[in-house]
Protein backbone atom coordinates (compact mmCIF):
# COMPACT_ATOMS: atom_id res chain seq x y z
CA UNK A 1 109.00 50.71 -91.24
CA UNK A 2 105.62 51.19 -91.67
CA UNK A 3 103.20 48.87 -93.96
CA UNK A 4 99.36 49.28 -94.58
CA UNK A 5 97.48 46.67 -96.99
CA UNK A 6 94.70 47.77 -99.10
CA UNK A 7 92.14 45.47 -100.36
CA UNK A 8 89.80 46.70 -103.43
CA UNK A 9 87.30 45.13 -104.80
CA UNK A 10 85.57 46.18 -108.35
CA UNK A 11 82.40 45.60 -109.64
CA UNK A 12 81.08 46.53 -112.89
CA UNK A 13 77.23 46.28 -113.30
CA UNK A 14 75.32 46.47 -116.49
CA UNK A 15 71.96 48.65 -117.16
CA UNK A 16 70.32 45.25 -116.54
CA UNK A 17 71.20 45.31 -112.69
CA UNK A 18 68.38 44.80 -110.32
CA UNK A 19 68.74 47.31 -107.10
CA UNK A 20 66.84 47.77 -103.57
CA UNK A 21 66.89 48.80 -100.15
CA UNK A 22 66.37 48.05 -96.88
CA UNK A 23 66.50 50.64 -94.10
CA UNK A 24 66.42 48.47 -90.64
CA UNK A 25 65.33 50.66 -87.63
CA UNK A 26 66.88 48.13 -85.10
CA UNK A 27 69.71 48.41 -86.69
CA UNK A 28 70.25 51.65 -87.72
CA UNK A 29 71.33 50.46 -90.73
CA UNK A 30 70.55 50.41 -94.94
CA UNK A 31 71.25 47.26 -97.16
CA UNK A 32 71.75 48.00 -100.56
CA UNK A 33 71.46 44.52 -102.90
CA UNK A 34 72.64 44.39 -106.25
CA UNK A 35 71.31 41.07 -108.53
CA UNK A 36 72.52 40.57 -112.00
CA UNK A 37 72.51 37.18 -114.21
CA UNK A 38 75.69 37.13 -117.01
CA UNK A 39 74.60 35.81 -120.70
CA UNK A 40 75.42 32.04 -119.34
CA UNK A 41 72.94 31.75 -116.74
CA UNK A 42 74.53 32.70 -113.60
CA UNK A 43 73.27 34.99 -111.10
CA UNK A 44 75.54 37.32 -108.73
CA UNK A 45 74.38 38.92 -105.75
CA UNK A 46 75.68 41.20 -103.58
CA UNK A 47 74.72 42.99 -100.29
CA UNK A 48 76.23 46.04 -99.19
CA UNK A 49 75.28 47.17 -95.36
CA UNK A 50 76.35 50.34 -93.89
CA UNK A 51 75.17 52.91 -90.73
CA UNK A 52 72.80 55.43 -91.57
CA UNK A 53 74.91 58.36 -91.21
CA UNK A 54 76.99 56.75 -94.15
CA UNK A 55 74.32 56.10 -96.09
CA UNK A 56 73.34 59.42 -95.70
CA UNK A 57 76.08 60.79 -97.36
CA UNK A 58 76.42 58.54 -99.88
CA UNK A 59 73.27 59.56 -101.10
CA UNK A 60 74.53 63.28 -100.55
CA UNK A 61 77.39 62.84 -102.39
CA UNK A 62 75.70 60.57 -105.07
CA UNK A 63 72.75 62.83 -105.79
CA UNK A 64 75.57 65.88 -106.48
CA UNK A 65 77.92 63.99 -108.90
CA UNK A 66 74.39 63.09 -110.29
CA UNK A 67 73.32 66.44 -110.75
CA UNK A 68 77.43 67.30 -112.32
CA UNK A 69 77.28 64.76 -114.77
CA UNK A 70 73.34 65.87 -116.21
CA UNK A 71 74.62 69.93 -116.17
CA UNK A 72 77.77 68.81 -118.14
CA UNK A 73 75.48 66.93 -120.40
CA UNK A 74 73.30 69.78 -120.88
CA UNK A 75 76.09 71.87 -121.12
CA UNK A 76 77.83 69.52 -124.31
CA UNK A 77 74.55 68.69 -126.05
CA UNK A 78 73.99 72.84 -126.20
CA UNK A 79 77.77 73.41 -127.51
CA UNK A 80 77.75 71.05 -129.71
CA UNK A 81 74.15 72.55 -131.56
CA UNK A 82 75.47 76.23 -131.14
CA UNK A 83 78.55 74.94 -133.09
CA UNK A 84 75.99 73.08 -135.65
CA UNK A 85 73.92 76.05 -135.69
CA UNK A 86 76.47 78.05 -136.29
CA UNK A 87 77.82 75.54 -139.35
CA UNK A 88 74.60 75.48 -140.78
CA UNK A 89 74.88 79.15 -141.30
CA UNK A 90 78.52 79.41 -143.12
């Protein structure tokens, strides 16, 4: 018998999130931080450090699903005026 363990960990940010980077050339490596403060005063902070190739694509993959979400946007936003075009002329 076989057994793996999986740990996940999830993290919900608001629009009020404060982001940055830091691409280390010694390293090889980019630090993404996170810093948010919750209604009662307390502050989290998180650090996320990966190798450059991964960063890379993240950001590859990141800028697509980006680009996805704004075309299926688009996409809704001009059905639904056709359709209220379209009901403004029956």
């Amino acid at each position: 018998m076989e057994m793996n363990q999986t740990n996940e960990h999830v993290i919900r940010f608001s629009s009020d999130v404060s982001t940055g980077s830091f691409a280390s050339s010694y390293s090889n490596t980019i630090q993404l931080t996170f810093d948010e403060s919750d209604g009662n005063g307390i502050r989290q902070k998180y650090a996320v450090t990966m190798p450059m190739e991964v960063a890379r694509e993240l950001c590859e993959e990141l800028a697509g699903d980006i680009i996805k979400y704004d075309e299926q946007q688009a996409a809704a936003a001009a059905e639904a005026e056709a359709e209220r075009l379209a009901e403004a002329k029956a």
